[in-house]
Each structure stands twice: as C-alpha cells, then as structure tokens.
C-alpha atoms as a PDB file:
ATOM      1  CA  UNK A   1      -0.201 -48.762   3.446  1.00  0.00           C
ATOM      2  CA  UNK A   2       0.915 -45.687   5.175  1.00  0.00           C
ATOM      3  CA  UNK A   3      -0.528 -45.510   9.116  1.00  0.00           C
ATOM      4  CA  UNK A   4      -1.450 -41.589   8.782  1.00  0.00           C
ATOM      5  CA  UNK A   5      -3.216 -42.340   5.891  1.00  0.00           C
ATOM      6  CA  UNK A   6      -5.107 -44.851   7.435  1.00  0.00           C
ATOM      7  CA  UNK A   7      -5.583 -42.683  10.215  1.00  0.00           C
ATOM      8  CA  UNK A   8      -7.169 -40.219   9.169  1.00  0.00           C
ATOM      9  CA  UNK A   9      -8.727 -41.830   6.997  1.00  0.00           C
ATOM     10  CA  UNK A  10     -10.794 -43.312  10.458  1.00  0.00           C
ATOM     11  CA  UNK A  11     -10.927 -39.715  11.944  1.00  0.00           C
ATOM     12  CA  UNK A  12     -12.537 -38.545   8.973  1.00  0.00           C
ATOM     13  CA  UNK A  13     -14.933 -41.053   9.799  1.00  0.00           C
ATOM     14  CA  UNK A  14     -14.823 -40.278  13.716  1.00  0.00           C
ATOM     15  CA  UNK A  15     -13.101 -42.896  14.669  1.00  0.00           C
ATOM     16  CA  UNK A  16     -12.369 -41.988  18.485  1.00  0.00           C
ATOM     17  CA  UNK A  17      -8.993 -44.684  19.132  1.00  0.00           C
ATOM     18  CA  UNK A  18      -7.962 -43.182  15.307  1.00  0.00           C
ATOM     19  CA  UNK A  19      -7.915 -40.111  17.025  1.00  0.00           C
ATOM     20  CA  UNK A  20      -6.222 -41.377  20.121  1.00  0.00           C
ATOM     21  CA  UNK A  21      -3.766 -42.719  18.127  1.00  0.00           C
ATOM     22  CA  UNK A  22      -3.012 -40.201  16.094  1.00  0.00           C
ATOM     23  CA  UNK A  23      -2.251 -37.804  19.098  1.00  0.00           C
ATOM     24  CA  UNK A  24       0.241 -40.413  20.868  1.00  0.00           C
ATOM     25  CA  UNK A  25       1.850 -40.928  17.553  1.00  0.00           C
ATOM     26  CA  UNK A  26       2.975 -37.233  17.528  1.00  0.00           C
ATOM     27  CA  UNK A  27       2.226 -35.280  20.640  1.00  0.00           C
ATOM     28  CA  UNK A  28       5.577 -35.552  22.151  1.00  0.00           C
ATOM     29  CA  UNK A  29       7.156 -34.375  18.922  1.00  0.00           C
ATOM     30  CA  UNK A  30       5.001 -31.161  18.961  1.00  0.00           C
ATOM     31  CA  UNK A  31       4.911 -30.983  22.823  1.00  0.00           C
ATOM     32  CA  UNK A  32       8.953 -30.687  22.107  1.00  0.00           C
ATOM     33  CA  UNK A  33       9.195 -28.581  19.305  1.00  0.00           C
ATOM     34  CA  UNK A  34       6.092 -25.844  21.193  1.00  0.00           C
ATOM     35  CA  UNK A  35       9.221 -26.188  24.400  1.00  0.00           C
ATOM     36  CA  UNK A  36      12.169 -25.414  22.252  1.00  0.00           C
ATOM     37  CA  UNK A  37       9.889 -22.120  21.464  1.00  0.00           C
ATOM     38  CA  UNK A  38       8.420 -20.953  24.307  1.00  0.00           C
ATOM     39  CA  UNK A  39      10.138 -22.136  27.064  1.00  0.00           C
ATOM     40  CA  UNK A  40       7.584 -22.694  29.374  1.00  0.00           C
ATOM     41  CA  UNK A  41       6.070 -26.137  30.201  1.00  0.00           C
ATOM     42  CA  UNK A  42       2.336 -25.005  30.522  1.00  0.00           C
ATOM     43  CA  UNK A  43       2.207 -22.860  27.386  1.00  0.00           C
ATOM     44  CA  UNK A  44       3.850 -25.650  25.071  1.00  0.00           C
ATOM     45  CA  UNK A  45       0.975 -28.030  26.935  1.00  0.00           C
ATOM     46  CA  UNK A  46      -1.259 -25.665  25.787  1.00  0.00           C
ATOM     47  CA  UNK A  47       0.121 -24.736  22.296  1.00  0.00           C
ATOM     48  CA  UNK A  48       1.012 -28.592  21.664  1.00  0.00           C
ATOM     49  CA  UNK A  49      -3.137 -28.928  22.615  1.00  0.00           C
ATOM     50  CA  UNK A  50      -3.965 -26.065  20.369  1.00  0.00           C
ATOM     51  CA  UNK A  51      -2.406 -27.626  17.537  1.00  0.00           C
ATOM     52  CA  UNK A  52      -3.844 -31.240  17.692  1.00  0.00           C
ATOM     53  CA  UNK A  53      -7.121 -29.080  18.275  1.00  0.00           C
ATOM     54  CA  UNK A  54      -6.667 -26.744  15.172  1.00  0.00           C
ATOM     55  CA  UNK A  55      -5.821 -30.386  13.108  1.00  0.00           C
ATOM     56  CA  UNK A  56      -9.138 -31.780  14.051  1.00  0.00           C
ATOM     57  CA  UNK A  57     -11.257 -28.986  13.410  1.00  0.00           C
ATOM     58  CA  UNK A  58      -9.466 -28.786   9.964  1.00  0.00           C
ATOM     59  CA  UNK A  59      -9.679 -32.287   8.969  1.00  0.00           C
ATOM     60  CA  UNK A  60     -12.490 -32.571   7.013  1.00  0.00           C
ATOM     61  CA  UNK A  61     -10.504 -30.204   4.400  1.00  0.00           C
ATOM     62  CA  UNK A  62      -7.363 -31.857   5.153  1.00  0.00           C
ATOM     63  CA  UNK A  63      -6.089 -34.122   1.750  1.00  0.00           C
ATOM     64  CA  UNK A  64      -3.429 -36.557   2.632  1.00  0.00           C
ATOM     65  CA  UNK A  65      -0.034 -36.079   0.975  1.00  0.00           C
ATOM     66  CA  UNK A  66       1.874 -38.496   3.112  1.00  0.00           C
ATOM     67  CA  UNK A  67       3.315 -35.054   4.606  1.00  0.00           C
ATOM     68  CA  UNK A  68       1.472 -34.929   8.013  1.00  0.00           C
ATOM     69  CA  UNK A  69       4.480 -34.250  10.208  1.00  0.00           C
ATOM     70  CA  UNK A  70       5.023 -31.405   8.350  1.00  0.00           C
ATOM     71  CA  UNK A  71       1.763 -30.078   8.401  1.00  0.00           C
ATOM     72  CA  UNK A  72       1.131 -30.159  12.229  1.00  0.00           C
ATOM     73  CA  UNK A  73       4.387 -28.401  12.700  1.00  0.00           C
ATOM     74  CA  UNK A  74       3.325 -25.767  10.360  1.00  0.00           C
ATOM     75  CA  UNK A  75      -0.198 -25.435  12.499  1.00  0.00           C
ATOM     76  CA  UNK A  76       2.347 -25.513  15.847  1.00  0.00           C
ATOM     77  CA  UNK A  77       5.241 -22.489  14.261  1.00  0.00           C
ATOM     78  CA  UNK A  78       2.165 -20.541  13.452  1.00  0.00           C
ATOM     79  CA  UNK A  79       1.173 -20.652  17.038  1.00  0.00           C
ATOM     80  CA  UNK A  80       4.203 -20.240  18.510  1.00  0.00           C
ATOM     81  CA  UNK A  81       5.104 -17.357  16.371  1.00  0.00           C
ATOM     82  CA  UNK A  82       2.142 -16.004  17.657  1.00  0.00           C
ATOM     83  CA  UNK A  83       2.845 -17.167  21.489  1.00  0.00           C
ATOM     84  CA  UNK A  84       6.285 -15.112  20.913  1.00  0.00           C
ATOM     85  CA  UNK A  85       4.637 -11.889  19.349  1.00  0.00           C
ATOM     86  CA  UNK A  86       2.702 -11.605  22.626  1.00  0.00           C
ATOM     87  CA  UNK A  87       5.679 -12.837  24.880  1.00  0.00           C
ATOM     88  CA  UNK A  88       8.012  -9.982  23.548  1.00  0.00           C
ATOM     89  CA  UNK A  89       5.643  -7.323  24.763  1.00  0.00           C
ATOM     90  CA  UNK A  90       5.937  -9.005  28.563  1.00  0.00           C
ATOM     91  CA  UNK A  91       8.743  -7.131  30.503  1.00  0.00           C
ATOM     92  CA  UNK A  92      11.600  -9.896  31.161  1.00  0.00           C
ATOM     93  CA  UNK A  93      10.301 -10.115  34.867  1.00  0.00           C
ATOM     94  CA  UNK A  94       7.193 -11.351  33.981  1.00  0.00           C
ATOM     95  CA  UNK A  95       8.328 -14.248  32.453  1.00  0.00           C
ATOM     96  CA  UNK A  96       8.062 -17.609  33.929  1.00  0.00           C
ATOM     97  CA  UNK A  97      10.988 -20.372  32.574  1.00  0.00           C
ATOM     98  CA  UNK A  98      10.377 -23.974  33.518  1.00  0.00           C
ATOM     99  CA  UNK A  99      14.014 -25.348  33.893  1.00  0.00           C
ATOM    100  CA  UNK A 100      14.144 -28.875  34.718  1.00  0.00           C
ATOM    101  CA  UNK A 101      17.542 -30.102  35.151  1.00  0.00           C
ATOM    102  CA  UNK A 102      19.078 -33.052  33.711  1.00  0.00           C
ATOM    103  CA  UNK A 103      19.567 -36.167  35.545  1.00  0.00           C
ATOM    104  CA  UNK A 104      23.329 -37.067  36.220  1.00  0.00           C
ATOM    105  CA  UNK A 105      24.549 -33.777  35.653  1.00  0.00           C
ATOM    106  CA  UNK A 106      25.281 -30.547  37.807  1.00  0.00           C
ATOM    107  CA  UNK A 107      21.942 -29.195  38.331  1.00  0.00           C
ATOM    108  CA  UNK A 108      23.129 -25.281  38.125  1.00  0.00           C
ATOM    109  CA  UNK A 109      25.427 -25.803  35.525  1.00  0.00           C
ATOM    110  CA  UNK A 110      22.486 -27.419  33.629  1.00  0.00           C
ATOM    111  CA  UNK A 111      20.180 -24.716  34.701  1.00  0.00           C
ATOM    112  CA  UNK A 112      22.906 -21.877  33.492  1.00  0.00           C
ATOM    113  CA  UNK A 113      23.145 -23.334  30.174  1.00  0.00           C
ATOM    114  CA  UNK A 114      19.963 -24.279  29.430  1.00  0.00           C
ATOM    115  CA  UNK A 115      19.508 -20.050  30.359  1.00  0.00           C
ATOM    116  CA  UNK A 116      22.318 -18.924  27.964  1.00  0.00           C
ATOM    117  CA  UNK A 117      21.010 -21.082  24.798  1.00  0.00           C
ATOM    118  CA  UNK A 118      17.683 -19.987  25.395  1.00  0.00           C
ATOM    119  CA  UNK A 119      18.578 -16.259  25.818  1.00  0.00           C
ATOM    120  CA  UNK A 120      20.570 -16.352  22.815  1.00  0.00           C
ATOM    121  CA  UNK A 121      17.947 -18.404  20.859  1.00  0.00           C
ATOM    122  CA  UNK A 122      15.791 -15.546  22.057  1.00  0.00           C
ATOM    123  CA  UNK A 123      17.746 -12.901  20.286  1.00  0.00           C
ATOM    124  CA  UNK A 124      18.063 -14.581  17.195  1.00  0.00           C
ATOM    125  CA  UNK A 125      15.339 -13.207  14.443  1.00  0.00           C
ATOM    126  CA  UNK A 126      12.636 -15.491  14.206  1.00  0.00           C
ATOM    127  CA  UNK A 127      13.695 -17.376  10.574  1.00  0.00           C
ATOM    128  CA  UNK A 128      16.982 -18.324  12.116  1.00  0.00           C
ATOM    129  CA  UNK A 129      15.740 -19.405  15.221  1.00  0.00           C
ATOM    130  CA  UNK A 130      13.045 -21.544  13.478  1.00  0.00           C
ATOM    131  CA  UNK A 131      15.798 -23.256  11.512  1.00  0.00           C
ATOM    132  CA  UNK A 132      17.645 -23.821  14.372  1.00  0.00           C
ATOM    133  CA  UNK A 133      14.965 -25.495  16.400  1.00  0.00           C
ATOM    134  CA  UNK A 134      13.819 -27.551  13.526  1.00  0.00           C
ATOM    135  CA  UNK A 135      17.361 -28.990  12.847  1.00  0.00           C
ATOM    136  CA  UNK A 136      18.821 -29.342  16.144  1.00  0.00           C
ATOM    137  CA  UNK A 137      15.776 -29.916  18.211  1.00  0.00           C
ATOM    138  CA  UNK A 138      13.360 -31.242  16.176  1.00  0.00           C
ATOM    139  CA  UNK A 139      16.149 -33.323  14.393  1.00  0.00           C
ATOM    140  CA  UNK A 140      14.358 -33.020  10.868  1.00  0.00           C
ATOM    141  CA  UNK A 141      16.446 -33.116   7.681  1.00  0.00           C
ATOM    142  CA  UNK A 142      17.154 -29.727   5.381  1.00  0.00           C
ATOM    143  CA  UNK A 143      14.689 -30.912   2.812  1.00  0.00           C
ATOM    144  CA  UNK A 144      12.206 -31.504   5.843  1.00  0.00           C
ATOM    145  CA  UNK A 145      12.328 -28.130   6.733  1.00  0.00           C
ATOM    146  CA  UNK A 146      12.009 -26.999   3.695  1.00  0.00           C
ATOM    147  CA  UNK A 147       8.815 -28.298   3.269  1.00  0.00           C
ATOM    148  CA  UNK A 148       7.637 -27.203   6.485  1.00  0.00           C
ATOM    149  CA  UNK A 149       8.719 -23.452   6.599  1.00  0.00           C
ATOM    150  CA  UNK A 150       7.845 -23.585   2.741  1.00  0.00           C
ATOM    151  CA  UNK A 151      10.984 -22.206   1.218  1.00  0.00           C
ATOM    152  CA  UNK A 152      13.865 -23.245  -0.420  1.00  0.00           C
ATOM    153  CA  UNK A 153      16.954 -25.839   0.344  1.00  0.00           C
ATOM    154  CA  UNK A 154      19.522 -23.236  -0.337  1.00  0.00           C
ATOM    155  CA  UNK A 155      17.659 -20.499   1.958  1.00  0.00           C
ATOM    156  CA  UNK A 156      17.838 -23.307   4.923  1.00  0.00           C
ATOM    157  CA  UNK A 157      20.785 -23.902   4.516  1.00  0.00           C
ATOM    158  CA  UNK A 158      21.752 -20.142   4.536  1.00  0.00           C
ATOM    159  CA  UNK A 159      19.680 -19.688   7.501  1.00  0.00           C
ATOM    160  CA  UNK A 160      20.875 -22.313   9.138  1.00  0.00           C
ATOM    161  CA  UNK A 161      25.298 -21.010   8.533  1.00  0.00           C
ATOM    162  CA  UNK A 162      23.355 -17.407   9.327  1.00  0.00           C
ATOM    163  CA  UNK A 163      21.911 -18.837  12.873  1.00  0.00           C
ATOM    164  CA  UNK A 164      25.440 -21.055  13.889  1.00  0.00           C
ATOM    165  CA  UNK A 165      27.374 -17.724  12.984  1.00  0.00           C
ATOM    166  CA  UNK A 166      24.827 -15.630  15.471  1.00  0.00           C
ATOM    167  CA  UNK A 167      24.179 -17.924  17.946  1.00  0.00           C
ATOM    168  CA  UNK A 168      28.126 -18.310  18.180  1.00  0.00           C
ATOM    169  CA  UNK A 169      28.793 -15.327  18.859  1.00  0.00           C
ATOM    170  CA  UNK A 170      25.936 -14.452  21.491  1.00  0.00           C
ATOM    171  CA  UNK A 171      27.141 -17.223  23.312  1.00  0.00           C
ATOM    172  CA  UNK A 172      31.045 -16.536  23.511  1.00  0.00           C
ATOM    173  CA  UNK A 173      29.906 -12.592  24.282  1.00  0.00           C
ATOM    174  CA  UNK A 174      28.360 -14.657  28.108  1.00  0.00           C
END
C-alpha cells in the first residue's frame, strides 16, 4: 500500500508522527523548489511552512489520488507566484539574495553565476520560468509537470524549447 495514502489516512485521524512524517518526507523538496523561486532562504522557510500549513488545514477535503507531490507543489507555485507579485513591486535594492557558495568550488565564481541564472530566471515570464524550475530544479518528468501546472504535454514541452531559447540568450547577452 502506498505510504501517502497511509499517511494521511493517520492525519485525517490526527495522527501527530503521521504528520511528522509526512513533512520530512517532502519538506526539502518544497523547501527547494520555494528557493529556486524566491531566492531568499527565509522566505522559502516561510513559503515551504506556508504550504505544509495550507495542506493541513485543507486535509479534511483532501481525496487521495496517489498524486500528493503534485498537489503540494501546486499549494507552493501558488504561493510563490504570489511571493513574486509582491517582490516585483520592491525596487532591486531592497532585495535581499541568500548566496551560499558551493563547497570545492571558487566561491565568487559560484556567487557570479548563481547571480546571472537567477537574474535571467528573473526575466523570464512566469510560465517559462515555472517550467524551468520544475524540470531542471525540481527534476520532475514532462508528464509530472503537466499534472502539476495543469496543462498539456505539448504546451510543456513548448514552454520548456520557449524558456532554453530565452534563458540562452539572456545569459550570452552577460
């Protein structure tokens, strides 16, 4: 039998080590994808928090479809779509980047990259750069994200040739 499943089906019941569980089974996965979006450590904290929260105050309409993944990054894009509607209206000084380099490597040449992919994943139009963080970051197959963003396999696909062709560009123009 499937673990979510099980899961939930002890949160439902309020089961508290369910719900323990259930958090360490995906809060790095979230905590990640929230990171690749907002690019500051304490906001994904709070947005990966903000998800597991909106989750557990849902679940008593939530009906398992073996999809759970899925659904909690649909609760986490909402909220970092959200997070990034208020970020744009920050002037660029405002803005406070977390960059934590890479162990083994040149910390400023780290740094600067880590800068240029995230400015350029900043100017790409929020479908691409969804797409992009899904499939590169997130490492979840086309069909995946189809079922999370809730569109078609062809229009990921498109989105995702749209975003390499973009994000190419932007990044040979620095």
């Amino acid at each position: 039998m499937d673990t979510d499943f099980l899961l939930i089906f002890k949160m439902k019941q309020g089961n508290e080590d369910a719900f323990e569980l259930f958090v360490r089974k995906y809060y790095e996965e979230i905590l990640r994808y929230c990171s690749y979006h907002c690019f500051d450590a304490e906001y994904a904290k709070d947005l990966t928090q903000e998800t597991f929260l909106k989750f557990f105050t849902n679940l008593s309409e939530y009906h398992y479809k073996g999809k759970t993944k899925n659904y909690l990054y649909t609760i986490a894009g909402n909220l970092c779509k959200n997070f990034y509607k208020k970020k744009k209206d920050l002037p660029m000084e405002e803005e406070d980047w977390e960059i934590v380099a890479e162990p083994g490597n040149n910390p400023m040449n780290t740094v600067l990259d880590k800068v240029m992919v995230e400015a350029a994943l900043n100017k790409l139009p929020e479908e691409l750069r969804e797409v992009v963080i899904l499939y590169y970051f997130q490492e979840l197959k086309l069909l995946e994200i189809a079922s999370v963003l809730k569109i078609g396999l062809s229009l990921v696909k498109y989105r995702l040739g749209q975003a390499r062709k973009q994000l190419r560009g932007l990044l040979e123009q620095n």
